[in-house]
Protein backbone atom coordinates (compact mmCIF):
# COMPACT_ATOMS: atom_id res chain seq x y z
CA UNK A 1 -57.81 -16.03 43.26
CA UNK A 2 -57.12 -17.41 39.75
CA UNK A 3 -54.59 -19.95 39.54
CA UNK A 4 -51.77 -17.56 37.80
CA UNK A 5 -52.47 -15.26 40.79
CA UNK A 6 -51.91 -18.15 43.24
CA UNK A 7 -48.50 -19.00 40.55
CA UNK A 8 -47.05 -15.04 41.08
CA UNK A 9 -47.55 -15.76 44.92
CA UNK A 10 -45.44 -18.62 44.96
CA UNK A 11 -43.05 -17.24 42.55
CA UNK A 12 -42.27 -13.82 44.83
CA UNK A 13 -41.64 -15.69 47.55
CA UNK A 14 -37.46 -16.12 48.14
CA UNK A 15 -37.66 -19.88 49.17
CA UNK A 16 -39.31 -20.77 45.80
CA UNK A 17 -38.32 -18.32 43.54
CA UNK A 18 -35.51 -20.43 42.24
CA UNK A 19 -37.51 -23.32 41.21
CA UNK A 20 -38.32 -24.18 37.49
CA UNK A 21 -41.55 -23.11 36.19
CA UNK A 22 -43.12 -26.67 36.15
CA UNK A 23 -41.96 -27.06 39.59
CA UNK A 24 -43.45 -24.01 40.74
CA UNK A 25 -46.80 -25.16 39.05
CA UNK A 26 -46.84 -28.39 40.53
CA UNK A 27 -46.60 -26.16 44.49
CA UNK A 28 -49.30 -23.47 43.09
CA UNK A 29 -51.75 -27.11 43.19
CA UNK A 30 -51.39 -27.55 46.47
CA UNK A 31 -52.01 -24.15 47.86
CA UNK A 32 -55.06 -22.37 48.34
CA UNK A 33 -56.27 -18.71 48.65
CA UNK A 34 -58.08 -16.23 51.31
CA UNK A 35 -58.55 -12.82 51.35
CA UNK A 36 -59.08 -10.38 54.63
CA UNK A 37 -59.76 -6.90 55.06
CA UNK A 38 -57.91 -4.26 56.77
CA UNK A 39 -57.94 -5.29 60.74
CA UNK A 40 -59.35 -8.99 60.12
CA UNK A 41 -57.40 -11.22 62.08
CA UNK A 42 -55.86 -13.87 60.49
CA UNK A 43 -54.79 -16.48 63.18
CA UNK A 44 -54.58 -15.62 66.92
CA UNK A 45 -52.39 -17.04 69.84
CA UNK A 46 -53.30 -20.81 70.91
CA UNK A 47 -54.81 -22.05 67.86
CA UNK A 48 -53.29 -24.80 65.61
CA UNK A 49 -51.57 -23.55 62.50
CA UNK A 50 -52.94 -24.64 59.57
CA UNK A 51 -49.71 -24.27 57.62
CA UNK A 52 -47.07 -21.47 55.59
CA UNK A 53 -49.25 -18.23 54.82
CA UNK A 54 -47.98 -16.69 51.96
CA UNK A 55 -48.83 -13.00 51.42
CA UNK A 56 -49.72 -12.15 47.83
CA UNK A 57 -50.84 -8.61 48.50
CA UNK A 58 -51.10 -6.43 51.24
CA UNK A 59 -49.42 -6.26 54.49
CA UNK A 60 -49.76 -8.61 58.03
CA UNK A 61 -48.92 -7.46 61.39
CA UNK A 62 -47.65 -10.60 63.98
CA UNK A 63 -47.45 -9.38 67.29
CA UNK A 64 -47.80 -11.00 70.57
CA UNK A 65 -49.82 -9.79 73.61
CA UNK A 66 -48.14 -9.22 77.20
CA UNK A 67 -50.00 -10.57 80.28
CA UNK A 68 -51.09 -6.85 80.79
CA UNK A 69 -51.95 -6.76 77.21
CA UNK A 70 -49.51 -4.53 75.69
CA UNK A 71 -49.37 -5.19 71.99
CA UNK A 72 -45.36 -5.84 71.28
CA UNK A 73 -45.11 -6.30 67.57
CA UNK A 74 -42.95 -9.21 66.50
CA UNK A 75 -42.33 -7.98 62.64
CA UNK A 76 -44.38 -6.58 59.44
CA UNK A 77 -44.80 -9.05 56.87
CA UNK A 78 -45.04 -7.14 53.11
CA UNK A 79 -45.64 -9.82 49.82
CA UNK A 80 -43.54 -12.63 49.39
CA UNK A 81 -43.39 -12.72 52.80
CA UNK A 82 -44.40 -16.01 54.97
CA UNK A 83 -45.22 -16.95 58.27
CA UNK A 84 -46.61 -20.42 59.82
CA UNK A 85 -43.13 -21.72 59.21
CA UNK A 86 -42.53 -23.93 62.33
CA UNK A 87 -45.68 -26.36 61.62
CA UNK A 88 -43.84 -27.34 58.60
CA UNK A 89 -41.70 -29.74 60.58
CA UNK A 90 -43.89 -30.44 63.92
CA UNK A 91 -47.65 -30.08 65.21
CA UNK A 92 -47.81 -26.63 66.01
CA UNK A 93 -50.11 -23.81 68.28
CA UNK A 94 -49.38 -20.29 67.46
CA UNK A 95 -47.80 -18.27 69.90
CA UNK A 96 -48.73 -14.81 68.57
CA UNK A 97 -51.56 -13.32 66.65
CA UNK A 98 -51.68 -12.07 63.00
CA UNK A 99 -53.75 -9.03 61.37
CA UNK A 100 -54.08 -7.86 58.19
CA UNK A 101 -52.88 -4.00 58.09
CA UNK A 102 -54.73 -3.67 54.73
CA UNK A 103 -56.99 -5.63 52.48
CA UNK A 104 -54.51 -8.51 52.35
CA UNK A 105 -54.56 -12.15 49.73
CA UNK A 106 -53.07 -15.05 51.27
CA UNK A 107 -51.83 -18.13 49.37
CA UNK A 108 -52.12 -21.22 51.83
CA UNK A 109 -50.05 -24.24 52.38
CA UNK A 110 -50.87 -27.41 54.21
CA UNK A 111 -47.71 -28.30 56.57
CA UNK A 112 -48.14 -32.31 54.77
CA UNK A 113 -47.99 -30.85 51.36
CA UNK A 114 -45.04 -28.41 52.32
CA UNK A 115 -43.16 -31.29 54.34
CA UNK A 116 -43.20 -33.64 50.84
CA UNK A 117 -41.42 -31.02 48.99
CA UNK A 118 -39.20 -30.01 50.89
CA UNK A 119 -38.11 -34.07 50.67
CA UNK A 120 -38.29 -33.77 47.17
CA UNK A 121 -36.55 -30.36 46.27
CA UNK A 122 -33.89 -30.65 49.29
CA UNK A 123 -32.97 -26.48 47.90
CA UNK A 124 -36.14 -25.70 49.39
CA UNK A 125 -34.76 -26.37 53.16
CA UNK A 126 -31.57 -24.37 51.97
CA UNK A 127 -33.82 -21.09 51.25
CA UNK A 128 -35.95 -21.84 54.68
CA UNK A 129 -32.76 -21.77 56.63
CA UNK A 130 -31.29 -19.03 55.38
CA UNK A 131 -34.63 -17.34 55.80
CA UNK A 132 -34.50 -18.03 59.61
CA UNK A 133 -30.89 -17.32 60.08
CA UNK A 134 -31.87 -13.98 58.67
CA UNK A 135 -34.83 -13.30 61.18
CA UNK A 136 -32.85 -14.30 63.90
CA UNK A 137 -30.04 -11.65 63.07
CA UNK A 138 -32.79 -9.67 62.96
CA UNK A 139 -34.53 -10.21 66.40
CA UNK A 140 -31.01 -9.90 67.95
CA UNK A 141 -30.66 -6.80 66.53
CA UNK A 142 -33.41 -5.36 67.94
CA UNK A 143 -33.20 -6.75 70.90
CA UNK A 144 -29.89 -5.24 71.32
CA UNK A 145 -30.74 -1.62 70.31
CA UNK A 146 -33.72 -2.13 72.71
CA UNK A 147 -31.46 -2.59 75.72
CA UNK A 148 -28.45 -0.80 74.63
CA UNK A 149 -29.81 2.57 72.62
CA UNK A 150 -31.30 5.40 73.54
CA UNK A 151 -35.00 6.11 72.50
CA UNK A 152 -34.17 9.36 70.51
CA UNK A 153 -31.17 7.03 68.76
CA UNK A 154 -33.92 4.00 67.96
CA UNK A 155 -36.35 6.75 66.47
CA UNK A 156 -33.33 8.20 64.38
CA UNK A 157 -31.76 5.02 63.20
CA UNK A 158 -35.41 4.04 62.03
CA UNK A 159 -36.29 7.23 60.21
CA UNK A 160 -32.38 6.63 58.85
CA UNK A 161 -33.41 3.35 57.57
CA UNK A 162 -36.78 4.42 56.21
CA UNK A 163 -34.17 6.61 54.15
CA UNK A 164 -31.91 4.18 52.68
CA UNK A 165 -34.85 1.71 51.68
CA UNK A 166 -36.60 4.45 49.86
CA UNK A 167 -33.40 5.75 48.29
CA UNK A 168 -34.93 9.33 49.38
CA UNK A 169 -35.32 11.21 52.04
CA UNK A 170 -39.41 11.61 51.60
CA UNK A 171 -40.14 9.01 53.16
CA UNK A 172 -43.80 7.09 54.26
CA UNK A 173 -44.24 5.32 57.90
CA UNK A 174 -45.19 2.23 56.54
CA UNK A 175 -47.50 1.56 60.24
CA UNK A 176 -49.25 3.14 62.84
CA UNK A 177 -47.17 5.11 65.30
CA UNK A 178 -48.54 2.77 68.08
CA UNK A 179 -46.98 -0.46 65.80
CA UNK A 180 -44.05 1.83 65.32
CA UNK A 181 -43.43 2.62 69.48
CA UNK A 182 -43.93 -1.31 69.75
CA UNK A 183 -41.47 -2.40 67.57
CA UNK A 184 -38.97 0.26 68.94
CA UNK A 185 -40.10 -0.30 72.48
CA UNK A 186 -41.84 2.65 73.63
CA UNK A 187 -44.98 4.41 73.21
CA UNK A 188 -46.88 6.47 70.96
CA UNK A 189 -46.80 8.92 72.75
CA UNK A 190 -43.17 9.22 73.14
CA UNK A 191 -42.48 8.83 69.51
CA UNK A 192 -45.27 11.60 68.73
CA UNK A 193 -42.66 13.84 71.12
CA UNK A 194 -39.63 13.09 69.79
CA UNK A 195 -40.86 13.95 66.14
CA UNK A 196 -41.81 16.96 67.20
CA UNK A 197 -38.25 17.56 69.16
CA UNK A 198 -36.71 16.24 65.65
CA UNK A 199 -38.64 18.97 63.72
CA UNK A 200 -38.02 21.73 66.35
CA UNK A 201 -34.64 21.08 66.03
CA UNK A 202 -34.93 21.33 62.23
CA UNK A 203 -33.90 17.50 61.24
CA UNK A 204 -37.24 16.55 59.45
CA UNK A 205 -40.24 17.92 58.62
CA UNK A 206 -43.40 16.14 59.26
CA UNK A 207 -45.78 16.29 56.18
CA UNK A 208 -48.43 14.15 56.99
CA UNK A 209 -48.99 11.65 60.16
CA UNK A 210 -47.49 9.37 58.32
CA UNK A 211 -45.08 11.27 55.37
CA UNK A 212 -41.95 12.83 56.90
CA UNK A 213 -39.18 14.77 54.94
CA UNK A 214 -35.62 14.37 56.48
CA UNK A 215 -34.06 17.46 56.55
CA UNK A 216 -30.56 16.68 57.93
CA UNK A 217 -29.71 13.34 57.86
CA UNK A 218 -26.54 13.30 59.93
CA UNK A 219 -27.62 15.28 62.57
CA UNK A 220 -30.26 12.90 63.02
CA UNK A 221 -28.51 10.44 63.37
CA UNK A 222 -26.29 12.38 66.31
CA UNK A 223 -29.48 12.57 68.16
């Protein structure tokens, strides 16, 4: 990866964007790059994290694996995205596993190298919190339409979300359906059913395995 490549990765990414250019350049020395194809695995559960991974291009799956060894996927991570964040401040193991869902380019921190600039640009930690505070709203959130929601509801309030990111109601599954039944907590097979149920009843209109129309919004959303 050239080294403007390595400078738009660091740029994208929310908890440097705001940095000058010559601050920027002086991170984009430190980091290095790594590229994996489509299933590679990029760290797995119990090794030592070798610092922030910074996704360039592509898209990374973190999941974790149940003592059964059902896959429950933890969350998607598109560019400018980061994970590795908690061996910035201690010595840390990772406790899930991370896969690239398509030919994916990395830019690479050491935890050392991070840890001195976030003393020296303070804003930095700012950004980091804010980052967390927003994945833990996040997890809660899920967690909570987990316990609380009905599967056909947790299937219709993601399709309804799908909508309103894509400003259209065409919209793309941006994972499998088995990554999709784990994040909702269910399985594959159930979501393949209720799609089906949702088309029946003349809500959407599956295109493509992975391209669905939505036909009726609101009465999805009633489901």
């Amino acid at each position: 990866m050239s080294e403007q490549m390595q400078k738009t990765c660091i740029s994208i990414v929310p908890i440097f964007n705001h940095l000058t250019a010559e601050e920027m350049q002086e991170i984009v020395k430190t980091t290095k790059s790594a590229t994996y194809p489509r299933g590679n695995t990029i760290y797995s559960a119990g090794e030592s994290s070798e610092g922030l991974y910074i996704v360039h291009k592509g898209r990374v799956k973190i999941y974790r694996l149940s003592e059964s060894g059902k896959e429950q996927l933890v969350r998607i991570l598109e560019p400018g995205d980061f994970t590795g964040e908690l061996s910035l401040f201690s010595a840390s193991i990772h406790d899930a596993y991370a896969e690239a869902m398509a030919s994916t380019e990395l830019c690479i921190m050491d935890s050392q190298d991070f840890q001195q600039f976030l003393m020296k640009y303070p804003q930095i930690s700012l950004k980091v919190l804010t980052e967390f505070s927003s994945r833990l709203a996040k997890i809660e959130k899920q967690a909570a339409s987990i316990a609380m929601e009905s599967v056909d509801t947790r299937i219709a309030m993601y399709l309804a979300d799908l909508v309103e990111e894509a400003n259209h109601n065409v919209i793309h599954l941006p994972m499998s359906r088995k990554d999709i039944a784990s994040h909702l907590g269910t399985s594959p097979e159930t979501i393949s059913r209720k799609l089906t149920e949702f088309e029946t009843a003349g809500w959407i209109h599956q295109m493509t395995q992975k391209k669905i129309e939505v036909l009726d919004l609101d009465a999805l959303l009633l489901a």
